[in-house]
Protein backbone atom coordinates (compact mmCIF):
# COMPACT_ATOMS: atom_id res chain seq x y z
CA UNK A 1 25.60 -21.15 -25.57
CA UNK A 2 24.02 -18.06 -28.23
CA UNK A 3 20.40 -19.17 -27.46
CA UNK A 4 21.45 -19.10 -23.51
CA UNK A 5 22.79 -15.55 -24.05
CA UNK A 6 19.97 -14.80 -26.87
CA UNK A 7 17.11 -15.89 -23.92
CA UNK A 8 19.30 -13.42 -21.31
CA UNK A 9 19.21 -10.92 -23.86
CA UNK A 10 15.52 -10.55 -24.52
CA UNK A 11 14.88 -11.26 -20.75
CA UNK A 12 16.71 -8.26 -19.60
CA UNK A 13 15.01 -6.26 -22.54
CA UNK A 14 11.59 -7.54 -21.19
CA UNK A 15 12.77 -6.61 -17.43
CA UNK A 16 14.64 -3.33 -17.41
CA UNK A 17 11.26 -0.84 -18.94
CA UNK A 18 9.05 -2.69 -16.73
CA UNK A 19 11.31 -2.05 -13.84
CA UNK A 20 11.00 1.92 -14.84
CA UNK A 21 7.57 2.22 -15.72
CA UNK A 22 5.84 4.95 -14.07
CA UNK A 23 2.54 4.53 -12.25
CA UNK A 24 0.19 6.08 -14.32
CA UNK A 25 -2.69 5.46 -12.26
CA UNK A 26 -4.55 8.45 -10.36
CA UNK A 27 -7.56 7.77 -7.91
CA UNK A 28 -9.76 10.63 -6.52
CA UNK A 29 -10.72 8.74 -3.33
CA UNK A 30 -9.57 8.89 -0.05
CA UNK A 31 -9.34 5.93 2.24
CA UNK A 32 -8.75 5.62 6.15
CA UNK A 33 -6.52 2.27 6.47
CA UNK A 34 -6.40 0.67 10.24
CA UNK A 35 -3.13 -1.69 10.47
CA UNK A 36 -3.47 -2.11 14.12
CA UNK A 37 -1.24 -2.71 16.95
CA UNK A 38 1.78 0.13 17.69
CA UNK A 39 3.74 1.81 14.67
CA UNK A 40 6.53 -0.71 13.80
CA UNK A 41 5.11 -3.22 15.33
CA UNK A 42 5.86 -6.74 14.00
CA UNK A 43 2.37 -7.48 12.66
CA UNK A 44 1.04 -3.63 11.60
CA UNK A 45 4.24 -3.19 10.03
CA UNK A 46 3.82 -6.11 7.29
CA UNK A 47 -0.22 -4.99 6.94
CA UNK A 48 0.90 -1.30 6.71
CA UNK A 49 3.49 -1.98 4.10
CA UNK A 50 1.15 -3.76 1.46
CA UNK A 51 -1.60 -0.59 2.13
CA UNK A 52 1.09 1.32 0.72
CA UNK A 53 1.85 -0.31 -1.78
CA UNK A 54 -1.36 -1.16 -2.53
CA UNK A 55 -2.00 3.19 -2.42
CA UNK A 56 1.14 3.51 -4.79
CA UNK A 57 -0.33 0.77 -7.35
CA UNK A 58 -4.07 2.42 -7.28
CA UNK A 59 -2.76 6.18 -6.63
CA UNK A 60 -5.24 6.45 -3.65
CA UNK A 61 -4.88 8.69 -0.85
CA UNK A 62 -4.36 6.90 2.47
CA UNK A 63 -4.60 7.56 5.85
CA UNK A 64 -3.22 5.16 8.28
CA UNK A 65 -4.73 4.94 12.42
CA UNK A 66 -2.37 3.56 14.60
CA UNK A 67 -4.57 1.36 17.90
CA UNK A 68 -1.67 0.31 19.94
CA UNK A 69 -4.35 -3.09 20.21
CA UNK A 70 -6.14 -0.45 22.25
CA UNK A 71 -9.84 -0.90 21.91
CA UNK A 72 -10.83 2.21 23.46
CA UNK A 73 -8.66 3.85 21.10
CA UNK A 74 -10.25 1.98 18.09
CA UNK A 75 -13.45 2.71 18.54
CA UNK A 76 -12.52 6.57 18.83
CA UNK A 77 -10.80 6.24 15.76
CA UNK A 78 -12.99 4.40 13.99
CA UNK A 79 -16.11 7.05 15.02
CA UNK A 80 -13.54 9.70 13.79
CA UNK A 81 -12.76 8.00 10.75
CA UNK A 82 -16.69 7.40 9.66
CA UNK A 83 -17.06 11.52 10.64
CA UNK A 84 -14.76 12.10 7.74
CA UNK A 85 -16.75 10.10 5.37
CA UNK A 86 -14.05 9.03 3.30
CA UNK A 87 -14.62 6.55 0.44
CA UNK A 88 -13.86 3.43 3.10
CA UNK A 89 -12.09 2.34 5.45
C-alpha cells in the first residue's frame, strides 16, 4: 500500500508543473493555414484544431482560409495567400 501511494505521490509531482508550464516558445513567421470545407464543419474543424495547437506549441502566427469545398474560392485564396508572401502555407 506506501509504495502504491509513494508511486501516486511522485506521479502527481511529475504531472501538476508540467500541466502549468508556460509556452516559452516565440516564432517570427507567419503562416496562411487552409483547413478546408465551411467553418465548423466536421472535417475542417478537427484539421483546424491541431493548426492551433500546433501555432500555440511553435508560437507562430496563423491565418486560417475558410473554402466552403469551393474551388473557385480556393484558388482566389490561395493567389491571395502567395501575394502576402508569408513564410508558407
Amino acid at each position: 500500500m506506501n509504495k502504491i501511494l509513494a508511486l501516486a505521490v511522485m506521479i502527481f509531482a511529475f504531472a501538476v508543473p508540467s500541466a502549468f508550464a508556460k509556452n516559452d516558445y516565440s516564432c517570427d513567421k507567419k503562416f496562411i493555414f487552409f483547413p478546408g470545407g465551411p467553418e465548423g464543419g466536421p472535417f475542417g474543424t478537427i484539421v483546424y484544431n491541431g493548426a492551433v495547437a500546433a501555432a500555440e506549441h511553435t508560437g507562430c502566427h496563423v491565418d486560417y482560409y475558410w473554402s466552403q469545398w469551393n474551388s473557385e474560392i480556393m484558388i482566389k485564396q490561395f493567389k491571395e495567400a502567395v501575394a502576402l508572401q508569408p513564410d508558407g502555407i
